[in-house]
C-alpha atoms as a PDB file:
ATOM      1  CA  UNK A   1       0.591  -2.553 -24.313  1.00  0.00           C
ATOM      2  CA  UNK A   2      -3.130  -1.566 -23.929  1.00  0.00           C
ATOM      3  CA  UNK A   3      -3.212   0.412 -26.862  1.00  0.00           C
ATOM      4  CA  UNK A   4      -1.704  -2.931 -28.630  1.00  0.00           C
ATOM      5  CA  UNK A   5      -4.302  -4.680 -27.080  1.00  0.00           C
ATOM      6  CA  UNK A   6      -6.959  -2.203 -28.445  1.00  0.00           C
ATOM      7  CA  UNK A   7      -6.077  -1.797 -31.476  1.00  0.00           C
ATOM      8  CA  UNK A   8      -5.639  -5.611 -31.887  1.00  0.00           C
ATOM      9  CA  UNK A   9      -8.960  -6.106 -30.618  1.00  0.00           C
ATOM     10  CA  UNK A  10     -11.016  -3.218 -32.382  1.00  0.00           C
ATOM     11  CA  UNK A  11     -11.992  -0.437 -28.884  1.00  0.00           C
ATOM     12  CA  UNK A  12     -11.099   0.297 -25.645  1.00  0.00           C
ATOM     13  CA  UNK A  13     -14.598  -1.236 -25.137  1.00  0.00           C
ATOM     14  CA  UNK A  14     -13.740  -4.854 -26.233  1.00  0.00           C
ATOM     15  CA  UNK A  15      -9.846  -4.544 -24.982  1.00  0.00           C
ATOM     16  CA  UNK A  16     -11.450  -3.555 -21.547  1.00  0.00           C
ATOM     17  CA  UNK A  17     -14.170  -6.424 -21.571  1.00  0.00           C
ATOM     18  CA  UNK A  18     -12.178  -9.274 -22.424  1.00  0.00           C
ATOM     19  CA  UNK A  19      -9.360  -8.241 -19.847  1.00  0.00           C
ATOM     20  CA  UNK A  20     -12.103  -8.244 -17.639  1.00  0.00           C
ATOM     21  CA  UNK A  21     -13.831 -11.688 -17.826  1.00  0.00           C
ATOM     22  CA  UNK A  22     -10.470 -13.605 -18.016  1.00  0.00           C
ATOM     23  CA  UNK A  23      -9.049 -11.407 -14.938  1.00  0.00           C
ATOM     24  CA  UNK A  24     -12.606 -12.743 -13.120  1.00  0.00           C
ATOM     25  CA  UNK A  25     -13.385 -16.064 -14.700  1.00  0.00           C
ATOM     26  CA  UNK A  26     -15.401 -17.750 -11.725  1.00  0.00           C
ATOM     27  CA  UNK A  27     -17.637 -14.329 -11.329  1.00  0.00           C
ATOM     28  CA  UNK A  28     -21.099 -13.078 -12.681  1.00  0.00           C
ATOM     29  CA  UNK A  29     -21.785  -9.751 -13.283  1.00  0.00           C
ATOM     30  CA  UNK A  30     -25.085  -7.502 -14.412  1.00  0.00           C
ATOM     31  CA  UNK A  31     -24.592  -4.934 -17.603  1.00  0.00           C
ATOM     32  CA  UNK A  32     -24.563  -1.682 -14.962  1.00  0.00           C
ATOM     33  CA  UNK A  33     -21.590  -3.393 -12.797  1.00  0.00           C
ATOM     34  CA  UNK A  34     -19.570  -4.510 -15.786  1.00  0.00           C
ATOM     35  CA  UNK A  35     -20.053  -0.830 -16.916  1.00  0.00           C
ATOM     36  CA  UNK A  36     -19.181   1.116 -13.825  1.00  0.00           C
ATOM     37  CA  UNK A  37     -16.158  -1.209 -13.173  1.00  0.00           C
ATOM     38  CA  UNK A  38     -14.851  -0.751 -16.421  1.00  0.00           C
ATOM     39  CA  UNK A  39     -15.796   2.722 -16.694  1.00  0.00           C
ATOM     40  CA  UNK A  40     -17.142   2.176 -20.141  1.00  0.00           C
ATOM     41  CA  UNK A  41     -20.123   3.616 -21.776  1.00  0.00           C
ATOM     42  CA  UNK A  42     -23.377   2.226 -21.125  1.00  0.00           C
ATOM     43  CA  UNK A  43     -24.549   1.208 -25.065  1.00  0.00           C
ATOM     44  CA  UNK A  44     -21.013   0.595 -26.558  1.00  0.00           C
ATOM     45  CA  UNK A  45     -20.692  -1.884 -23.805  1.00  0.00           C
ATOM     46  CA  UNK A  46     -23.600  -3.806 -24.544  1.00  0.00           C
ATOM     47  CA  UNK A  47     -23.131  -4.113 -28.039  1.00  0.00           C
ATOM     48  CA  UNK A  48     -19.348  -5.447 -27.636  1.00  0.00           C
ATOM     49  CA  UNK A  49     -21.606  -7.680 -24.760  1.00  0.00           C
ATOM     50  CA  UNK A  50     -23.544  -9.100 -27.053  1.00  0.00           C
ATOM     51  CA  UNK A  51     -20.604  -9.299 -29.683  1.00  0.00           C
ATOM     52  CA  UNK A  52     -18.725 -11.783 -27.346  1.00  0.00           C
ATOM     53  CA  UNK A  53     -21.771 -13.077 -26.177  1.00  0.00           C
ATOM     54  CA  UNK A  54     -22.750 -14.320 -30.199  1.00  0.00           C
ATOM     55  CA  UNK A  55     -18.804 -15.942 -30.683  1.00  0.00           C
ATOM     56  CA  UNK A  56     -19.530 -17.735 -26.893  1.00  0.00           C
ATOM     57  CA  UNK A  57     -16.583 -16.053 -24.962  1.00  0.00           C
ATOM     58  CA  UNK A  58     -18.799 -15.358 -22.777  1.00  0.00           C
ATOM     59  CA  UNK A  59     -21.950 -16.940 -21.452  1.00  0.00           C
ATOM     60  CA  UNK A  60     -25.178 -14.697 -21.407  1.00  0.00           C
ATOM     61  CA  UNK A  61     -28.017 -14.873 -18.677  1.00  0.00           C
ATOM     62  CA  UNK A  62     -31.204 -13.710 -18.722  1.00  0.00           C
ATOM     63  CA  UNK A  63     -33.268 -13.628 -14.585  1.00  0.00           C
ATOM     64  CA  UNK A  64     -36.435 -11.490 -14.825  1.00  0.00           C
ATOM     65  CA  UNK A  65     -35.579  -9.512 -17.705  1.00  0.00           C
ATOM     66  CA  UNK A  66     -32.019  -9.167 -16.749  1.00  0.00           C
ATOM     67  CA  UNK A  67     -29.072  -9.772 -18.250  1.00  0.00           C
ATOM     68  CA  UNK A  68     -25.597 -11.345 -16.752  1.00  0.00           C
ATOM     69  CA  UNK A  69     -22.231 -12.828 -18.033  1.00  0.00           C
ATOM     70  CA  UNK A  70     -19.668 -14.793 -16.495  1.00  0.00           C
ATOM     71  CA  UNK A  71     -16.150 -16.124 -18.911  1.00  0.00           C
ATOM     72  CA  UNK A  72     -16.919 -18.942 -20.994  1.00  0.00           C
ATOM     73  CA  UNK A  73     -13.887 -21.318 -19.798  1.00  0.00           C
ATOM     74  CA  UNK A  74     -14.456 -23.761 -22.898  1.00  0.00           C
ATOM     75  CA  UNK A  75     -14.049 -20.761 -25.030  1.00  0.00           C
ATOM     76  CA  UNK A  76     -11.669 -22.327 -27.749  1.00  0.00           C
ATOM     77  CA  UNK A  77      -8.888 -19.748 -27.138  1.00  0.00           C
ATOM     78  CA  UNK A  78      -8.833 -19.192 -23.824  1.00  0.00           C
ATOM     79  CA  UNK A  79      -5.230 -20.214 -22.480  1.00  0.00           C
ATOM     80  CA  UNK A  80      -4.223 -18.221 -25.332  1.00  0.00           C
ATOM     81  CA  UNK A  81      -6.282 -15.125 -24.573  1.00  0.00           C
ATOM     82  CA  UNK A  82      -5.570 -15.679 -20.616  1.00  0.00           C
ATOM     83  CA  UNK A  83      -1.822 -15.728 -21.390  1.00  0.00           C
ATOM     84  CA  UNK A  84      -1.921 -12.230 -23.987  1.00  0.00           C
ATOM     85  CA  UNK A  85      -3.823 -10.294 -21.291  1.00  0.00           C
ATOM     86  CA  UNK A  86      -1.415 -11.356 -18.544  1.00  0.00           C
ATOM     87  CA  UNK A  87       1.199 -10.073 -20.091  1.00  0.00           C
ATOM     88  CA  UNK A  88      -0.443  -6.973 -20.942  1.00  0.00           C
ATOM     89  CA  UNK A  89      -0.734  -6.047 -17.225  1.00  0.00           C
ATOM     90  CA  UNK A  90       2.532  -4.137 -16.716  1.00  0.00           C
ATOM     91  CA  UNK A  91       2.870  -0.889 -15.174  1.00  0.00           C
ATOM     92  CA  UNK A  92       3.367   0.719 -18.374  1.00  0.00           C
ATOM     93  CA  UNK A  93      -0.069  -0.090 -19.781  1.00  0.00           C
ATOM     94  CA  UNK A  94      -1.449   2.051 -16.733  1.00  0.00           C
ATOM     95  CA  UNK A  95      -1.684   5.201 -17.495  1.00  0.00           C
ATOM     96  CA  UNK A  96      -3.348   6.148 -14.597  1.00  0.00           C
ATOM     97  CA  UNK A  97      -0.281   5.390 -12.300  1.00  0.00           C
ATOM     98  CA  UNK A  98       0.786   8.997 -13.109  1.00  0.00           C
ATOM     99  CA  UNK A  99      -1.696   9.982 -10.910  1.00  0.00           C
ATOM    100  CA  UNK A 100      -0.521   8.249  -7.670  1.00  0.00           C
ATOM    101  CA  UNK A 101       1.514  11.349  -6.550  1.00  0.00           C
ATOM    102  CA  UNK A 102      -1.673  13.807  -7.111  1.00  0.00           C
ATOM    103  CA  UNK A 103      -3.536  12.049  -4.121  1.00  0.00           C
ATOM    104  CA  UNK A 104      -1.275  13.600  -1.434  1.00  0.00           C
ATOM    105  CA  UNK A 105       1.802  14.233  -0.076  1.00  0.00           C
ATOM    106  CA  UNK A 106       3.391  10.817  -1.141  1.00  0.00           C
ATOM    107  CA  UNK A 107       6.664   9.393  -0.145  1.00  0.00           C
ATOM    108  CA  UNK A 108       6.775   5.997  -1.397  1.00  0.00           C
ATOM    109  CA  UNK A 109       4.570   4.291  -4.014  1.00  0.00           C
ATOM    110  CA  UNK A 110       5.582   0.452  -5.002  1.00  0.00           C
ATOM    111  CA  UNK A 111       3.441  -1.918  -7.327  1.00  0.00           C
ATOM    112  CA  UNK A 112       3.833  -5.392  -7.572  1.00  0.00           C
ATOM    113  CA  UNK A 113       1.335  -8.273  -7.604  1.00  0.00           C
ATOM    114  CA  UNK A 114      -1.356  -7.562 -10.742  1.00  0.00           C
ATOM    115  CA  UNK A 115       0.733  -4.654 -12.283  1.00  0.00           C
ATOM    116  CA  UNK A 116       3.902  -7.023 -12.712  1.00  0.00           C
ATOM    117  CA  UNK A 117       2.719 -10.535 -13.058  1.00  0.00           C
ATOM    118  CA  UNK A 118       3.990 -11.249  -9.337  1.00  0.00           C
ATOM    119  CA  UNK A 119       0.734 -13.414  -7.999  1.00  0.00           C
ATOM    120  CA  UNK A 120       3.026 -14.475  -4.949  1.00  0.00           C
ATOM    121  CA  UNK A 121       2.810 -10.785  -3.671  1.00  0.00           C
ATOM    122  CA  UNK A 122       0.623 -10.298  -0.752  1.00  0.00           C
ATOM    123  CA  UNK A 123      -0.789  -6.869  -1.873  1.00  0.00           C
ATOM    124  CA  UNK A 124      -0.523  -4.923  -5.691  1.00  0.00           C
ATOM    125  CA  UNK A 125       0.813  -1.746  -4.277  1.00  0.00           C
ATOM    126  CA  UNK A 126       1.944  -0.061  -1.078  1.00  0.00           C
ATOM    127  CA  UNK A 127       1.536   3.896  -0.394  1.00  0.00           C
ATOM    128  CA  UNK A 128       3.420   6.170   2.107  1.00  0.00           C
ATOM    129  CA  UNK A 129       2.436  10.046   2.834  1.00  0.00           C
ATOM    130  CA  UNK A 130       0.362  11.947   4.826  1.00  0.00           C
ATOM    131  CA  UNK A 131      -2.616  14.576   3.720  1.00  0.00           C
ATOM    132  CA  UNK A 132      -3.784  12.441   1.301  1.00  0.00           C
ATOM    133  CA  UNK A 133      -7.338  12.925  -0.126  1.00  0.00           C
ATOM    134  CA  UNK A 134      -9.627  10.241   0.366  1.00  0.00           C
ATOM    135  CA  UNK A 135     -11.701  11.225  -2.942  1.00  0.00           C
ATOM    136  CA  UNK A 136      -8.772  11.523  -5.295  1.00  0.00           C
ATOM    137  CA  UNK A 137      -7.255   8.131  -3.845  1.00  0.00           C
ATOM    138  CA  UNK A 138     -10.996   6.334  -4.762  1.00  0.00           C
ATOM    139  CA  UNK A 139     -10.811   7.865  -8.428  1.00  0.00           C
ATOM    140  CA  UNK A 140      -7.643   6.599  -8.806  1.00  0.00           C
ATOM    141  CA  UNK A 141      -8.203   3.199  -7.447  1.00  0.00           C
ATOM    142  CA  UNK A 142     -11.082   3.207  -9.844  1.00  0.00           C
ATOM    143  CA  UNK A 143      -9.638   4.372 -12.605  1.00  0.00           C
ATOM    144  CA  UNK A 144      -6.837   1.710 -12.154  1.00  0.00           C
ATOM    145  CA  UNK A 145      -8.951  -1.131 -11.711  1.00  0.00           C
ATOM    146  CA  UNK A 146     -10.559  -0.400 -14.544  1.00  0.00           C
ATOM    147  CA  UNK A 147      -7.165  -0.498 -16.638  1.00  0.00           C
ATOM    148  CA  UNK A 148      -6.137  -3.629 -15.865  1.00  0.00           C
ATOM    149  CA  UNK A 149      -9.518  -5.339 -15.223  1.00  0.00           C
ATOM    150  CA  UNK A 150      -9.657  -6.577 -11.531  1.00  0.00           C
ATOM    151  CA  UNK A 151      -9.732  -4.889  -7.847  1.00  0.00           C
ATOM    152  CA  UNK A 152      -6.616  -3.395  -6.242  1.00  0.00           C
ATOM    153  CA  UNK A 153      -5.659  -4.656  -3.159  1.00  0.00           C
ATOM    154  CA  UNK A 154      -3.681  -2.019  -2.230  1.00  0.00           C
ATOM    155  CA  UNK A 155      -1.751  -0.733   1.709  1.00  0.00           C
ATOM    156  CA  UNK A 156      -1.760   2.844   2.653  1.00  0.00           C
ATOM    157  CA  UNK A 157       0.493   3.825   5.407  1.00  0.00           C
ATOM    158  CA  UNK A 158       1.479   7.275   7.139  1.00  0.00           C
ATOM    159  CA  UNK A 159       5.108   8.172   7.108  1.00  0.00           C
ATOM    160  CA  UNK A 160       5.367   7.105  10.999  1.00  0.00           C
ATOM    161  CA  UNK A 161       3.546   3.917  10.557  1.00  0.00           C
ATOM    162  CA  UNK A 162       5.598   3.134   7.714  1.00  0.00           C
ATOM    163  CA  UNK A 163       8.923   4.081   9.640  1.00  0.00           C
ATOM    164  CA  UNK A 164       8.034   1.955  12.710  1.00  0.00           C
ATOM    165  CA  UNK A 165       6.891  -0.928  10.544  1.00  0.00           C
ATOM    166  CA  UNK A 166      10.128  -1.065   9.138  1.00  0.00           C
ATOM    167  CA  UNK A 167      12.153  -0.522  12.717  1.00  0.00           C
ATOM    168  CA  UNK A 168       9.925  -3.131  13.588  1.00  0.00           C
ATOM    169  CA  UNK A 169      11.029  -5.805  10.615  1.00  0.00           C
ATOM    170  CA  UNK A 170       7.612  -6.195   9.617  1.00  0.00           C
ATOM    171  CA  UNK A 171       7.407  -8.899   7.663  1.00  0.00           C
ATOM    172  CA  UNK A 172       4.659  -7.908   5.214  1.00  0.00           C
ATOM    173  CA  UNK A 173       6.549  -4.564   4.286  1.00  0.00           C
ATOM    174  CA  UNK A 174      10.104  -6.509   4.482  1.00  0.00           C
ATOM    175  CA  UNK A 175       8.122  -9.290   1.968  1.00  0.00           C
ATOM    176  CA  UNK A 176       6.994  -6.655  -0.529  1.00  0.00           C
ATOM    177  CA  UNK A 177       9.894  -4.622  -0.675  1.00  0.00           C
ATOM    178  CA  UNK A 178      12.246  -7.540  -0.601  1.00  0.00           C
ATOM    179  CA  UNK A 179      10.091  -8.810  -3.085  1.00  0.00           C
ATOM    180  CA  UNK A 180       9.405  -8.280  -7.282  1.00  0.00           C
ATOM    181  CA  UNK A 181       8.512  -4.660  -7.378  1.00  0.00           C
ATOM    182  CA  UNK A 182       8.516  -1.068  -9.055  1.00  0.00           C
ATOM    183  CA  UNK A 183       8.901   2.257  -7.970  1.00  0.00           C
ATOM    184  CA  UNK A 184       6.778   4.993  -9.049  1.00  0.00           C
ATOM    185  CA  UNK A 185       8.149   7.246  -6.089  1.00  0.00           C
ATOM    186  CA  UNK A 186      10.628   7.112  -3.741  1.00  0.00           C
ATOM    187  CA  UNK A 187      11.371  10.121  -1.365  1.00  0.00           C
ATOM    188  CA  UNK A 188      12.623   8.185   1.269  1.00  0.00           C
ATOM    189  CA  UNK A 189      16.912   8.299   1.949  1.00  0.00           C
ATOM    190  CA  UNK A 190      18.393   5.261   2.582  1.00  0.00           C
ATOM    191  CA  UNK A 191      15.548   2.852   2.086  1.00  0.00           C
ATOM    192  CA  UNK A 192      16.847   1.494  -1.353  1.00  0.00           C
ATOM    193  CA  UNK A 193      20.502   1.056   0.781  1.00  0.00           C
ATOM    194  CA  UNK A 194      18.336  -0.722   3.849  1.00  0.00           C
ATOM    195  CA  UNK A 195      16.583  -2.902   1.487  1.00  0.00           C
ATOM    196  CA  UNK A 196      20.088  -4.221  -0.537  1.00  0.00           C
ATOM    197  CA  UNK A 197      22.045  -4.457   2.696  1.00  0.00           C
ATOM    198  CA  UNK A 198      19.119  -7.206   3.619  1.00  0.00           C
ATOM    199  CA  UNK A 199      19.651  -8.944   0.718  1.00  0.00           C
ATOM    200  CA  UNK A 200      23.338  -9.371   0.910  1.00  0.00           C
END
């Protein structure tokens, strides 16, 4: 769906930015934060700024010879444009989520909230394993956020934390689980079993 979104849209550049501003509509942000976030480069960024900037989807400001934009929420097709980029934020259009089981020795990864359209969830994605490296995790989170345009709120457990929370009924890890949500990976036996038997 993001290379729909790009090609409908013209670049990566303009797909990224306007996923951006409607996934953050009551924020303002400088040209070197919207670039970092989005991990865009520096002049193809401002020119698609300054694009969506001249048809008022967003609303320029200049402060001492700096520039910031925020959404324009009387942008004429904004429930329309909201509504095309939420459903554009599926697991599939991450391509970075092949990376989740390069950051360690990972048991169980599980998305929901932003990646499925599931706002109720209390957290976007839950990780179990153990040697995992704290650089390769932060490159990843990065590189996700800047996929589908908004921060990751996002649980890492150890194997044994993750086993007691679940001896212990833990009713965040019970919520998510029981929950709207995809696997990515699942080493763990008998947790799909534990999870339907709770349902039933």
């Amino acid at each position: 769906m993001s290379e729909i979104l790009e090609n409908l849209f013209g670049s990566k550049e303009r797909a990224r930015l306007l996923r951006f501003f409607l996934q953050n509509p009551e924020q303002i942000f400088g040209t070197a934060d919207i670039v970092k976030k989005n991990m865009l480069d520096t002049s193809k960024t401002k020119k698609e700024l300054t694009n969506l900037s001249n048809i008022k989807f967003i609303i320029k400001r200049t402060k001492k010879g700096n520039f910031s934009y925020e959404l324009n929420q009387e942008f004429y097709f904004y429930p329309e444009l909201k509504n095309l980029v939420a459903k554009s934020n599926t697991s599939p259009s991450c391509k970075s989520l092949a990376r989740v089981g390069k950051v360690g020795n990972i048991k169980l990864a599980v998305i929901s909230g932003a990646f499925i359209n599931y706002h109720k969830s209390k957290a976007d994605m839950i990780l179990v394993g153990d040697n995992i490296s704290k650089a390769r995790l932060n490159n990843l989170m990065q590189a996700l956020e800047a996929e589908i345009g908004k921060e990751i709120s996002f649980v890492l457990m150890t194997m044994d934390e993750f086993k007691y929370r679940l001896n212990m009924l833990d009713k965040f890890v019970l919520e998510f689980l029981e929950g709207p949500h995809e696997e990515l990976i699942n080493k763990i036996t008998g947790l799909r079993q534990f999870i339907a038997k709770r349902k039933m």
